[in-house]
N, C-alpha and C. Protein backbone atom coordinates (compact mmCIF):
# COMPACT_ATOMS: atom_id res chain seq x y z
N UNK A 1 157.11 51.90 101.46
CA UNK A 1 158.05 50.87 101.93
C UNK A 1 157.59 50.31 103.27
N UNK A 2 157.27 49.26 103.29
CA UNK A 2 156.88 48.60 104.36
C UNK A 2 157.81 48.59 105.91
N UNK A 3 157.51 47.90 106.71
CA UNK A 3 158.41 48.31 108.11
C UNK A 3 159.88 47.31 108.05
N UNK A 4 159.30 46.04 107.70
CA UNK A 4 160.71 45.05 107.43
C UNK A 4 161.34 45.50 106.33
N UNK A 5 161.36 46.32 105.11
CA UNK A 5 162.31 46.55 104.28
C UNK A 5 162.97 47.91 104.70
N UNK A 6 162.45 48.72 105.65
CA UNK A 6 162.98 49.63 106.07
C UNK A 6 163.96 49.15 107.22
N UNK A 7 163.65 48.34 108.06
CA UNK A 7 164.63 47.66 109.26
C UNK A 7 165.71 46.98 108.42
N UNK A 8 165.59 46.12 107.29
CA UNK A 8 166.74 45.65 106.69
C UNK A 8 167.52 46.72 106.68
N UNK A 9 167.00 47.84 106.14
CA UNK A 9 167.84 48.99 105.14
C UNK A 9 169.41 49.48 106.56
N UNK A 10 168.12 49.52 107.60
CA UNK A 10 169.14 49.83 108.68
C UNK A 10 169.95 48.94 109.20
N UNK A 11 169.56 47.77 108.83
CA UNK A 11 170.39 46.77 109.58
C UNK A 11 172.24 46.72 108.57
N UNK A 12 171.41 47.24 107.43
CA UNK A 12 172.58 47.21 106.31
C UNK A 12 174.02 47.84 106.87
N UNK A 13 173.29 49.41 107.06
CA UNK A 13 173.93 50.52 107.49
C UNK A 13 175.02 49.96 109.14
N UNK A 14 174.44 49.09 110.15
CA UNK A 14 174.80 48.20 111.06
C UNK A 14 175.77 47.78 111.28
N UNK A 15 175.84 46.63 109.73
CA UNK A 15 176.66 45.90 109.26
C UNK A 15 177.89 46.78 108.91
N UNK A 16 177.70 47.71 108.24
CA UNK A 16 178.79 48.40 107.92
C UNK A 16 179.48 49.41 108.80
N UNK A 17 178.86 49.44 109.75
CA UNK A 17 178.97 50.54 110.69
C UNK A 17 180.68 50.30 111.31
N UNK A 18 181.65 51.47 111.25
CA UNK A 18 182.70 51.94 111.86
C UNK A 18 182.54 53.05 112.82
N UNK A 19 181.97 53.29 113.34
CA UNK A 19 181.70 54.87 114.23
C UNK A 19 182.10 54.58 115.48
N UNK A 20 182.49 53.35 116.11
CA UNK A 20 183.35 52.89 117.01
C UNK A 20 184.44 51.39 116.94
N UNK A 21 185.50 51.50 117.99
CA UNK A 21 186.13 50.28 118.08
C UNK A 21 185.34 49.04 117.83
N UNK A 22 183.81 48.93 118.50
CA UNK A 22 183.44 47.63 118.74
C UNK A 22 183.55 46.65 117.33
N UNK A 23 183.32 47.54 116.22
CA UNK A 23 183.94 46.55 115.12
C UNK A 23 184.55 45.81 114.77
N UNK A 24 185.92 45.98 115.31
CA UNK A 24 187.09 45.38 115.29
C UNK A 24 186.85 44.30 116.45
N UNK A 25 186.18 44.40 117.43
CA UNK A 25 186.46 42.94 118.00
C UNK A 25 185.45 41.77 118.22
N UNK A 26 184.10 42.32 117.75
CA UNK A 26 183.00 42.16 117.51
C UNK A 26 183.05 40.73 116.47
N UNK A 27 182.55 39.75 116.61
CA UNK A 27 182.17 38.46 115.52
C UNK A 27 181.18 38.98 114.15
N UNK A 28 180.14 39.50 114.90
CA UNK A 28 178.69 39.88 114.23
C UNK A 28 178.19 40.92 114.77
N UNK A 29 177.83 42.25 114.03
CA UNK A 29 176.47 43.11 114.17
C UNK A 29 175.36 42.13 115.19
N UNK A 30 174.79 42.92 116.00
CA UNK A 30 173.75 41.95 116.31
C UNK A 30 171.86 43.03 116.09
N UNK A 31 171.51 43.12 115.10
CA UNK A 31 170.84 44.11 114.91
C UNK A 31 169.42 44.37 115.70
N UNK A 32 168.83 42.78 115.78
CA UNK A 32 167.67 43.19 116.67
C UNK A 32 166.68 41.87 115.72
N UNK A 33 165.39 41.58 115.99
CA UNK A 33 165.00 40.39 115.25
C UNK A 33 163.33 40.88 116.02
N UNK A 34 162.64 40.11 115.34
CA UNK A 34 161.34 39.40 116.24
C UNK A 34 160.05 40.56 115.00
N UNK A 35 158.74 40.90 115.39
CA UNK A 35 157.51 41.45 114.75
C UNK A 35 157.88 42.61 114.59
N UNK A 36 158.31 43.22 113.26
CA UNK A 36 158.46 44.75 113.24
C UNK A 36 157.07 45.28 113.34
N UNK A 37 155.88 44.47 113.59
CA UNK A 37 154.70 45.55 113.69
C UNK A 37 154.07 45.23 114.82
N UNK A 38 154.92 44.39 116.06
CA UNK A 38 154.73 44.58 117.42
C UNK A 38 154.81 45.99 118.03
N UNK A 39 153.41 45.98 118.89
CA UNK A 39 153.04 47.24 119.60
C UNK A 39 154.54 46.97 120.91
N UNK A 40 155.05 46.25 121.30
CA UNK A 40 155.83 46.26 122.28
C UNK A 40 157.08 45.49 121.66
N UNK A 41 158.39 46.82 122.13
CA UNK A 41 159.90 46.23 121.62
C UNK A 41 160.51 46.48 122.89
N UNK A 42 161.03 44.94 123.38
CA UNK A 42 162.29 45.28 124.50
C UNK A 42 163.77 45.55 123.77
N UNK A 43 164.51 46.27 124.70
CA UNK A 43 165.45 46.81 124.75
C UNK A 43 166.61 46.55 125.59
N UNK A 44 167.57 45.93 125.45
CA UNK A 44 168.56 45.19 126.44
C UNK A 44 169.85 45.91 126.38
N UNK A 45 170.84 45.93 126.58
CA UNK A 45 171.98 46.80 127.00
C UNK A 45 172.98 46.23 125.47
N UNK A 46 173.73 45.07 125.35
CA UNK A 46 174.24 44.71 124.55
C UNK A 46 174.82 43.44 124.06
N UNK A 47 175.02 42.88 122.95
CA UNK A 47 174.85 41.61 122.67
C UNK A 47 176.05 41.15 123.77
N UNK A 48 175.92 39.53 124.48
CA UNK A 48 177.05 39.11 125.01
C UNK A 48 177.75 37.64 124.36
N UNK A 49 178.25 36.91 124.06
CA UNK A 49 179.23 36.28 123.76
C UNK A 49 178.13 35.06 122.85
N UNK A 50 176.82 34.44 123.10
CA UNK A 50 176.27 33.92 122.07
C UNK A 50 175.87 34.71 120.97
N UNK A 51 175.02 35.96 121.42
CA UNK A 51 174.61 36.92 120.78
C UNK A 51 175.87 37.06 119.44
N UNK A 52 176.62 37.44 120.12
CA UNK A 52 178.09 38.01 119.01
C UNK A 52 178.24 36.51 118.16
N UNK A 53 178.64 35.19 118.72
CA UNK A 53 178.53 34.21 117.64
C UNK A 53 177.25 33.86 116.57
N UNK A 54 176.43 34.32 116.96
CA UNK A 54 174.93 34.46 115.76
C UNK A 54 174.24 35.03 115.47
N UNK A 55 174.26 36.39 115.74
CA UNK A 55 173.88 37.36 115.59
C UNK A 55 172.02 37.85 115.84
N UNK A 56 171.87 37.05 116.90
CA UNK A 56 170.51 37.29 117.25
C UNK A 56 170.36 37.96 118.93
N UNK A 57 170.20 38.56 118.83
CA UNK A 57 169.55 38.88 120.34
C UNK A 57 169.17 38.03 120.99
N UNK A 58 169.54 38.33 122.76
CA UNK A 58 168.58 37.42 123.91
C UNK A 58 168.94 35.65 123.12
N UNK A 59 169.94 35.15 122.47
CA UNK A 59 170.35 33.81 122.47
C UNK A 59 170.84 33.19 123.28
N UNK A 60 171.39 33.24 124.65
CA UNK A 60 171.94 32.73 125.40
C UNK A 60 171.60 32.52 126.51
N UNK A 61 171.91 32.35 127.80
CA UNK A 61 171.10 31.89 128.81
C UNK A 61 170.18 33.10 129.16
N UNK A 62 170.58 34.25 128.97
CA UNK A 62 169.84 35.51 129.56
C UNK A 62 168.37 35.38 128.81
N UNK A 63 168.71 34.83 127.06
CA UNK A 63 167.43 35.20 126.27
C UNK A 63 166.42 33.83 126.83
N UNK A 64 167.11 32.67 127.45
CA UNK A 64 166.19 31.55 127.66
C UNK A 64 165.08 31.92 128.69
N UNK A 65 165.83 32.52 129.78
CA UNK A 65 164.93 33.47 130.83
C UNK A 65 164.00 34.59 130.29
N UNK A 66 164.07 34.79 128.89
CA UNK A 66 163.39 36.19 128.33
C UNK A 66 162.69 35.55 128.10
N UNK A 67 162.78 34.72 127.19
CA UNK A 67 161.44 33.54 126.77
C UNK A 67 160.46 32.82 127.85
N UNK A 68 161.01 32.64 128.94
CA UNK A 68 160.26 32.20 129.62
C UNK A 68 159.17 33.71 129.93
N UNK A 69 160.03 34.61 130.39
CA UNK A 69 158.78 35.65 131.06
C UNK A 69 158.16 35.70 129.99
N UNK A 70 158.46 35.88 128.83
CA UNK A 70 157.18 36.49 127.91
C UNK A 70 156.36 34.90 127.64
N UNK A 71 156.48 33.81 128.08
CA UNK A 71 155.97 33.17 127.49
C UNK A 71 154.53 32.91 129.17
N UNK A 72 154.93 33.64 130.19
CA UNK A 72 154.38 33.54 131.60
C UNK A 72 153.46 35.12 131.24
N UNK A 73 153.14 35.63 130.39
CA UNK A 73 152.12 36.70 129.99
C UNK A 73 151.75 36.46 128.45
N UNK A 74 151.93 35.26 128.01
CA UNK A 74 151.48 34.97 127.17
C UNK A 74 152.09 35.37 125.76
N UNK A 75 153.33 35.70 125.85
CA UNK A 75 153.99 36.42 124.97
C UNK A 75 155.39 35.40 124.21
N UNK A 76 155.47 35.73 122.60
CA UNK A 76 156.60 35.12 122.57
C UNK A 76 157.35 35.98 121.50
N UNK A 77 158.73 35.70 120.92
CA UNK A 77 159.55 36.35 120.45
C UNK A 77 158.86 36.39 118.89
N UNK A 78 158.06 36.28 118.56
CA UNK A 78 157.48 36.35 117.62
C UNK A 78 156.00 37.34 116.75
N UNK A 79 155.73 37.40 118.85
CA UNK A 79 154.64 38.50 119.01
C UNK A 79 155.56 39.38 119.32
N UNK A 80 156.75 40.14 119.40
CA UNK A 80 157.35 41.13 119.82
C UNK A 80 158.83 41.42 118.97
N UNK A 81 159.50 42.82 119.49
CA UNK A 81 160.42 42.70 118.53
C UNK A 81 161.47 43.16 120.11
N UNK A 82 162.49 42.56 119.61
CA UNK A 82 163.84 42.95 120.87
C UNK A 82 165.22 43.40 119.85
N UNK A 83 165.67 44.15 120.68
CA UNK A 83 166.70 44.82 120.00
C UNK A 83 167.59 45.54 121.33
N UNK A 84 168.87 46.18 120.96
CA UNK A 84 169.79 46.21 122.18
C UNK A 84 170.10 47.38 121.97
N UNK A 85 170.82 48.11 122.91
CA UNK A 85 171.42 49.52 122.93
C UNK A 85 172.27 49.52 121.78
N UNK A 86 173.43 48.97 122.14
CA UNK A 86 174.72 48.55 121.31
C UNK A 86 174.10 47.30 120.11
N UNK A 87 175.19 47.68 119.33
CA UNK A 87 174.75 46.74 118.00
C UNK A 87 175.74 45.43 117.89
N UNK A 88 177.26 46.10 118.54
CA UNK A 88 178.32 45.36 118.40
C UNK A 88 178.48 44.91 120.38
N UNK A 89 179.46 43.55 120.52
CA UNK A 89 179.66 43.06 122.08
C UNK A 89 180.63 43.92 122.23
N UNK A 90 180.68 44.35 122.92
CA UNK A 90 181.54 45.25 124.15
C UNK A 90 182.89 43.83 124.52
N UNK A 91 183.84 43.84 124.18
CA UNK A 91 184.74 42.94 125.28
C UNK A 91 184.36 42.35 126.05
N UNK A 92 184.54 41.19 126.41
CA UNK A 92 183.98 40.54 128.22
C UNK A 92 183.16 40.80 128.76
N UNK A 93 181.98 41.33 127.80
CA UNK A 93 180.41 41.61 128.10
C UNK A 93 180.82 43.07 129.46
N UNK A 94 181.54 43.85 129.13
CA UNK A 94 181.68 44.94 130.00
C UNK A 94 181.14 46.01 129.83
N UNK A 95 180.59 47.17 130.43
CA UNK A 95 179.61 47.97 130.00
C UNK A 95 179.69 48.55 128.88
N UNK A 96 178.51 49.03 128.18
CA UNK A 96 179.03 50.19 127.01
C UNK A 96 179.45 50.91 127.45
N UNK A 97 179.99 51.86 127.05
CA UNK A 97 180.56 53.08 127.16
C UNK A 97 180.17 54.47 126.66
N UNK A 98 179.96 55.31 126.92
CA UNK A 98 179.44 56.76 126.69
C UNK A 98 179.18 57.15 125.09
N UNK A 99 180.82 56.85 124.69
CA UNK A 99 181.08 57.03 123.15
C UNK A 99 180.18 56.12 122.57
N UNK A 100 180.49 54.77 122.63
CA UNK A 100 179.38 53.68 121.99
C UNK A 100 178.14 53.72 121.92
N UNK A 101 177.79 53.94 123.14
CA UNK A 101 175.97 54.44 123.22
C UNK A 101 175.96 55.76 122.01
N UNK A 102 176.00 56.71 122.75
CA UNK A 102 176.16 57.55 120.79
C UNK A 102 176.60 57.28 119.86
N UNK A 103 177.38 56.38 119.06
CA UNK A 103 177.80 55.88 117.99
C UNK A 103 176.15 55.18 117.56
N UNK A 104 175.72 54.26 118.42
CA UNK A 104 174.79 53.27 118.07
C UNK A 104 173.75 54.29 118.03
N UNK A 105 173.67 55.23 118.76
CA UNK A 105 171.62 56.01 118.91
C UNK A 105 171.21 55.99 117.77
N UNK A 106 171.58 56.43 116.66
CA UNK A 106 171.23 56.34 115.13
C UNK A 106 170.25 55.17 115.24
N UNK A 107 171.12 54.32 115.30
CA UNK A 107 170.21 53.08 114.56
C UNK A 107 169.29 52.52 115.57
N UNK A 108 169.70 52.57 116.73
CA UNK A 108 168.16 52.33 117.73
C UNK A 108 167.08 53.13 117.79
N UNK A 109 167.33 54.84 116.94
CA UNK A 109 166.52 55.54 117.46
C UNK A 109 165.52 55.25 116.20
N UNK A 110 166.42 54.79 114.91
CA UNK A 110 165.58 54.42 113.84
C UNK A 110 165.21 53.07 114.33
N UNK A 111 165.17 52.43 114.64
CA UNK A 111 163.93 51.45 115.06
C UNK A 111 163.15 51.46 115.62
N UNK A 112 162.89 52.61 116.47
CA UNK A 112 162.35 52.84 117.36
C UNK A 112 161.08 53.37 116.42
N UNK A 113 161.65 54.03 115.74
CA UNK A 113 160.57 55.46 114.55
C UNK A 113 160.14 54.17 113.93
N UNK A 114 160.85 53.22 113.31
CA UNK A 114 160.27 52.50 112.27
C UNK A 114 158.96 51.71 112.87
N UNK A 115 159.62 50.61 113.87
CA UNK A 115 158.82 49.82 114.29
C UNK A 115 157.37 50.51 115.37
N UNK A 116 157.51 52.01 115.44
CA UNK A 116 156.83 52.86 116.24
C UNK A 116 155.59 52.22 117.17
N UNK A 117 156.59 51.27 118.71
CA UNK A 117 155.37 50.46 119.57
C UNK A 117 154.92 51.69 120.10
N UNK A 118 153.69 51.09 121.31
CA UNK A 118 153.14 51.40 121.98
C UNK A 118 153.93 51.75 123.71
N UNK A 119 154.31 50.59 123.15
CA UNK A 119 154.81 50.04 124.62
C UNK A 119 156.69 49.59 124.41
N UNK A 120 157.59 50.24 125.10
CA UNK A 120 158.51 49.86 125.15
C UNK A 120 158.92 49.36 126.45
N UNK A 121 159.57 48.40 126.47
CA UNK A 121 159.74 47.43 128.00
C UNK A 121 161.76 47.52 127.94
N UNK A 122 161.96 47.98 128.74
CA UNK A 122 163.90 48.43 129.18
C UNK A 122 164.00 47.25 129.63
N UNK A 123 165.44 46.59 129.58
CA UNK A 123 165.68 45.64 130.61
C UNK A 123 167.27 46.07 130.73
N UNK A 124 167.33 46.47 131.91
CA UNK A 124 168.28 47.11 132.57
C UNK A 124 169.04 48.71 132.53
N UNK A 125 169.56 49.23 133.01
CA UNK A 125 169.89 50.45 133.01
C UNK A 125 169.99 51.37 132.42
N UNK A 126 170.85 50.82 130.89
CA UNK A 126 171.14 51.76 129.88
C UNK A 126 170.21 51.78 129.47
N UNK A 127 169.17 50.92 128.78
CA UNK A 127 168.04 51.23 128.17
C UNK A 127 166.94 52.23 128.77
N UNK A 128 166.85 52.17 129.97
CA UNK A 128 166.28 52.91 130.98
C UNK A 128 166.58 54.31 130.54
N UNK A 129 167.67 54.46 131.08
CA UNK A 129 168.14 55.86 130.97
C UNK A 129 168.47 56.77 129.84
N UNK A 130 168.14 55.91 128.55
CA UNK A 130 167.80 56.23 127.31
C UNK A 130 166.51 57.09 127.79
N UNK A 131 165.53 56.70 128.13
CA UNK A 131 164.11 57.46 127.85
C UNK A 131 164.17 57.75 129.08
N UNK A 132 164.66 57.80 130.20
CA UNK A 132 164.51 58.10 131.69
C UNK A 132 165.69 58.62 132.44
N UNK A 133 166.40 59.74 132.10
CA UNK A 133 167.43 59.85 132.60
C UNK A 133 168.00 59.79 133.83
N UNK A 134 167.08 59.75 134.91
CA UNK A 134 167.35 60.14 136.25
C UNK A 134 166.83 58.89 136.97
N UNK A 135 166.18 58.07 136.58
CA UNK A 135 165.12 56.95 136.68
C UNK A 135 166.90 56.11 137.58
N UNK A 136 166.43 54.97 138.28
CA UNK A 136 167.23 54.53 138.92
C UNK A 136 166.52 52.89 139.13
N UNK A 137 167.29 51.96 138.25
CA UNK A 137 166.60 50.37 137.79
C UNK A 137 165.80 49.95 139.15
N UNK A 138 166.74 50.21 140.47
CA UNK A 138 166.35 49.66 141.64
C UNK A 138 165.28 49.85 142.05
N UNK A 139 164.62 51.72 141.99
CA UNK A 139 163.85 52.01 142.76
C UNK A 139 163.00 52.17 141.61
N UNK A 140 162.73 51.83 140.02
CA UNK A 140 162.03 52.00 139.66
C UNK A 140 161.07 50.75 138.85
N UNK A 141 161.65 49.91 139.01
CA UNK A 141 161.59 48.69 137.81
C UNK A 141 160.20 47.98 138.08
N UNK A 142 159.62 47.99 137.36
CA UNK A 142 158.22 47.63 137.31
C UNK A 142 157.13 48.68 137.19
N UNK A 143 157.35 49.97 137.09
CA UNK A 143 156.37 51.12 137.14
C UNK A 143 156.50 51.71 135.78
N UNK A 144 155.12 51.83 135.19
CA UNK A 144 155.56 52.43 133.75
C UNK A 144 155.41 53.32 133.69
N UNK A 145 156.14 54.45 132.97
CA UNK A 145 155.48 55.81 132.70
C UNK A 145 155.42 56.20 131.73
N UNK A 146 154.88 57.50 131.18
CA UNK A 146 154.33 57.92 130.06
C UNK A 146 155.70 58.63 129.30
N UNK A 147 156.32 58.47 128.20
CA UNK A 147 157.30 59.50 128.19
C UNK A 147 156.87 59.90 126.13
N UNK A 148 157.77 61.34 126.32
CA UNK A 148 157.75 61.90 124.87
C UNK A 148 158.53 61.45 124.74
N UNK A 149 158.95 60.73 123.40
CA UNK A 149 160.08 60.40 122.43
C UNK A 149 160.24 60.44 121.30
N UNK A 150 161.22 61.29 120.96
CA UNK A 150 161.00 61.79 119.43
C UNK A 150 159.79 61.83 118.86
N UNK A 151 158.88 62.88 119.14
CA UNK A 151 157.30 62.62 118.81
C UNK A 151 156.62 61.48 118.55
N UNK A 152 157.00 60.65 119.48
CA UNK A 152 156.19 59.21 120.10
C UNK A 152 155.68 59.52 121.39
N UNK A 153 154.64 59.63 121.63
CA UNK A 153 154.04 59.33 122.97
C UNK A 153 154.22 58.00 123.39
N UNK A 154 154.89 57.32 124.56
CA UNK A 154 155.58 55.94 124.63
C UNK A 154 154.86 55.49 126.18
N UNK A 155 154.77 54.08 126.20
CA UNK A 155 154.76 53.53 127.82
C UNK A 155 155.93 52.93 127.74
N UNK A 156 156.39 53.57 128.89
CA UNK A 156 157.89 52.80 129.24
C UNK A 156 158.01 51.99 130.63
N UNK A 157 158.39 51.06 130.57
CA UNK A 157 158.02 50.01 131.65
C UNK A 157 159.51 49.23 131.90
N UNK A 158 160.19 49.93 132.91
CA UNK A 158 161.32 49.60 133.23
C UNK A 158 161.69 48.21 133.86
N UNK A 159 162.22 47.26 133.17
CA UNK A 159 162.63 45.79 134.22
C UNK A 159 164.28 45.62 134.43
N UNK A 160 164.55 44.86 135.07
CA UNK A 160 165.96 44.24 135.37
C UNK A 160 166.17 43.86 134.36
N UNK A 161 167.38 43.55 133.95
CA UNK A 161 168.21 42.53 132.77
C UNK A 161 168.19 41.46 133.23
N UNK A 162 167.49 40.30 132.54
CA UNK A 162 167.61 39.13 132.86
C UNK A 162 169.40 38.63 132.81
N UNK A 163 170.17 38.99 132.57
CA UNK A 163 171.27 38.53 132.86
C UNK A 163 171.53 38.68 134.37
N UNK A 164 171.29 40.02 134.80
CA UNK A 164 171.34 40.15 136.57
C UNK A 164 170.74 39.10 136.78
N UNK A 165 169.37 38.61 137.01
CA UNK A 165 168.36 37.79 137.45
C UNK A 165 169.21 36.52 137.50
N UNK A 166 170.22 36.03 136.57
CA UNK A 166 170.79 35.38 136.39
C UNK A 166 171.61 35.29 137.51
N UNK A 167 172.47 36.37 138.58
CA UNK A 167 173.36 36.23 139.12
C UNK A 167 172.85 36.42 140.04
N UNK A 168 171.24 36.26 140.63
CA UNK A 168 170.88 36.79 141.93
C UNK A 168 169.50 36.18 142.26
N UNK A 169 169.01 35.60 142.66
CA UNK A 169 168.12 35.01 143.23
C UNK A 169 166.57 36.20 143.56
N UNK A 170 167.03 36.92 144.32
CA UNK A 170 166.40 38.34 144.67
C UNK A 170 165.92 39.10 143.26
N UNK A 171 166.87 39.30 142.83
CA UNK A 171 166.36 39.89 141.21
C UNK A 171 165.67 39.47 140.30
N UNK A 172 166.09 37.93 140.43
CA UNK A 172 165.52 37.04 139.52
C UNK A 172 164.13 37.03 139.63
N UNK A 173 163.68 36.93 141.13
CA UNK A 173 161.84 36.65 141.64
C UNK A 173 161.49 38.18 141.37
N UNK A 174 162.13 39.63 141.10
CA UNK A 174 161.43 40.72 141.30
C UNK A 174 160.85 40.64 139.94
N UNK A 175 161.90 40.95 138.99
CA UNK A 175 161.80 40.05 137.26
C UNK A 175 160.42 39.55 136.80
N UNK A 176 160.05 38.30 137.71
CA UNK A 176 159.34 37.42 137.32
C UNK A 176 157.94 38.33 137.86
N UNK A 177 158.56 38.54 138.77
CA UNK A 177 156.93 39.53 139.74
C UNK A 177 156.65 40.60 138.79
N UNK A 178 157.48 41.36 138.52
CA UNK A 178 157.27 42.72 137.15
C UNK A 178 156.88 42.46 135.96
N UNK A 179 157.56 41.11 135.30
CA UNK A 179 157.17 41.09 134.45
C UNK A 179 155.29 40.24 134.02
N UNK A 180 154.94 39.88 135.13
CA UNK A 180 153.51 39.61 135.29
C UNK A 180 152.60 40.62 135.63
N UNK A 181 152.93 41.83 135.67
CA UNK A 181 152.56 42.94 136.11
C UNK A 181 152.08 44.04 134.27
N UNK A 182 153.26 43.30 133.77
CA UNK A 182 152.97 43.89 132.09
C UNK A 182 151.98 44.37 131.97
N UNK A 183 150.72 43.32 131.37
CA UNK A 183 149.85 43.72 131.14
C UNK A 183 148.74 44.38 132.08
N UNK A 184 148.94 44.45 133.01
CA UNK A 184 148.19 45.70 134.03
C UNK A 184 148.72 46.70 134.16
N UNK A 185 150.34 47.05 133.60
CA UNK A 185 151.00 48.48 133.43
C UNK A 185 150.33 48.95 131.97
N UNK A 186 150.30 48.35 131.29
CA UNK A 186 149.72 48.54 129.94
C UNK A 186 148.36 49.09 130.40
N UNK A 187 147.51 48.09 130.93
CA UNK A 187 146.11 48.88 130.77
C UNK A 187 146.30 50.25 131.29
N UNK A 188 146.67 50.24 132.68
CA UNK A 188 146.67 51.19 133.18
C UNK A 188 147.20 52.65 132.72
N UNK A 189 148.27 52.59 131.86
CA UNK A 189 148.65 53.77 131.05
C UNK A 189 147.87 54.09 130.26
N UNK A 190 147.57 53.12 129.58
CA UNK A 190 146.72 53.83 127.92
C UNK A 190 145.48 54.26 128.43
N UNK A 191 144.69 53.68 129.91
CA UNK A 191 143.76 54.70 130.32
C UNK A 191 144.25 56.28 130.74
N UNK A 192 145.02 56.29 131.02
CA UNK A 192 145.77 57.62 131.01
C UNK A 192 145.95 58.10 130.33
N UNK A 193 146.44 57.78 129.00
CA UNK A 193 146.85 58.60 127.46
C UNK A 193 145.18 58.73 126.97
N UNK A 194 144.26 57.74 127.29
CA UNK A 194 142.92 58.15 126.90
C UNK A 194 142.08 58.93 127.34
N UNK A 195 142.70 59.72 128.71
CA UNK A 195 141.83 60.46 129.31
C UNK A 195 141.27 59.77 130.46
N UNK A 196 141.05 58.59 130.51
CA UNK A 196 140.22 58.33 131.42
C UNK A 196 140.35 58.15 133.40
N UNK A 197 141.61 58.76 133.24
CA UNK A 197 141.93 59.09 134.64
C UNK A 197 141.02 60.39 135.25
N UNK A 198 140.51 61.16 134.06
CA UNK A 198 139.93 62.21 134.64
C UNK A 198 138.45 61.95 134.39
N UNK A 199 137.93 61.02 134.49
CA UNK A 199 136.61 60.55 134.44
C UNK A 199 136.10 60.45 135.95
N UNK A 200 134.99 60.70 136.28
CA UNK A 200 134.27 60.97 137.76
C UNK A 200 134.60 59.55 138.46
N UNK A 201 133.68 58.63 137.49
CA UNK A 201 133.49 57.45 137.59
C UNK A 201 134.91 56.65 138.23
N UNK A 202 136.02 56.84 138.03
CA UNK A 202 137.25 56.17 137.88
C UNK A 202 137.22 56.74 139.78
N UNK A 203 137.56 55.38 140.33
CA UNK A 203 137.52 55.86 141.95
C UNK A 203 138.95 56.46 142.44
N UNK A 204 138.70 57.54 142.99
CA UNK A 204 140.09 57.96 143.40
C UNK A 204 140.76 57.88 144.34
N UNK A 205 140.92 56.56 144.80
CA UNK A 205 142.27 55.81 145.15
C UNK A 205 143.06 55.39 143.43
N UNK A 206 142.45 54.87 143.15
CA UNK A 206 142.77 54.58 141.74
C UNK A 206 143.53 55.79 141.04
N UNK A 207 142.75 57.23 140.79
CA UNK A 207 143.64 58.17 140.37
C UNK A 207 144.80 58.97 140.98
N UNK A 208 144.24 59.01 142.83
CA UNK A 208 146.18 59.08 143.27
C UNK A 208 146.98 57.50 143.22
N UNK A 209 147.12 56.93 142.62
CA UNK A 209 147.94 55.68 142.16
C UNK A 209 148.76 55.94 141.25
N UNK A 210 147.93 56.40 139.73
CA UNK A 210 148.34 56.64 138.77
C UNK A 210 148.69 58.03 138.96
N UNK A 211 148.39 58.94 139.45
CA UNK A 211 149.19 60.46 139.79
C UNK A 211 150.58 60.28 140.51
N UNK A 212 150.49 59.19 141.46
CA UNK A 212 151.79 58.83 142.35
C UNK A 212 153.13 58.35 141.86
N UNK A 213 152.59 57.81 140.55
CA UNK A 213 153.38 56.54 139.61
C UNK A 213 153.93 57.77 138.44
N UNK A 214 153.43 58.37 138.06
CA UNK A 214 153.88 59.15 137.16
C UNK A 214 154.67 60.26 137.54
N UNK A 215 154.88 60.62 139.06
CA UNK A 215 155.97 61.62 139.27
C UNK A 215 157.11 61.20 138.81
């Protein structure tokens, strides 16, 4: 079974999903969209008020700003797959909640297995602290690190939520600065998962960098 008939299967399960309130006030499931055989899937907190009328991820002003960064590293929603903590909108775009985040892990954690990237990119907190528990958006956002996940070896590369970016000027330029940084967090890890941090050759300023970054 290929990777898109397995993501339908879950999206099914989604659709039908009762394991919390958000059902009931929710328009639409919003399941997740874009390359199920993209090496890199962002991860956003939860659909907000366009999202819930059409059921696509990153549709609204937050996703216009998503498009732009990925389109400023050469990237577009087509080369990648995005998907959200929560499946269903939260009320007045207000945080998830404890219960909800576990109701949903199921089905993010199966996308995660299905679509099995390389590279997962957080945008904002909850997603973060999914694979980073202690990790803190402020002091960490733009540094990737190596993490186990469910027997995935993962690069995780923490950014702001472009919705913040939205309400802040300051956030917005760090955003734009991190997210041009992508593909040099990328190289730089997978030389690490390849060994090649412990190569002679590799100058070491370079390897206390990557030793510094990974505490």
């Amino acid at each position: 079974m290929d990777k898109e008939t397995q993501l339908k299967e879950i999206a099914q399960k989604v659709a039908a999903c009762q394991k919390c309130p958000l059902f009931k006030t929710a328009t639409r499931p919003v399941f997740g969209n874009g390359d199920p055989n993209s090496q890199i899937l962002f991860i956003g907190e939860a659909p907000g008020y366009w999202e819930d009328q059409k059921g696509i991820p990153f549709c609204g002003a937050a996703g216009k700003l998503l498009d732009e960064l990925l389109s400023s590293i050469g990237l577009s929603r087509e080369k990648v797959f995005v998907a959200n903590v929560l499946k269903h909108r939260p009320p007045n775009n207000r945080d998830p909640l404890p219960e909800e985040i576990q109701a949903c892990q199921e089905y993010l954690d199966a996308q995660i297995k299905i679509i099995s990237p390389k590279v997962i990119v957080t945008l904002g907190r909850f997603s973060l602290t999914k694979f980073l528990p202690y990790a803190k958006i402020s002091q960490d956002h733009g540094v990737g690190k190596i993490v186990n996940f469910n027997n995935l070896r993962l690069i995780v590369i923490p950014m702001f939520h472009p919705a913040a970016a939205l309400r802040s000027l300051a956030i917005e330029q760090k955003l734009r600065d991190d997210f041009k940084k992508i593909p040099q967090e990328i190289e730089r890890l997978e030389k690490i998962l390849e060994g090649v941090s412990d190569v002679k050759a590799v100058p070491e300023e370079v390897k206390k960098e990557e030793q510094l970054t990974l505490v």
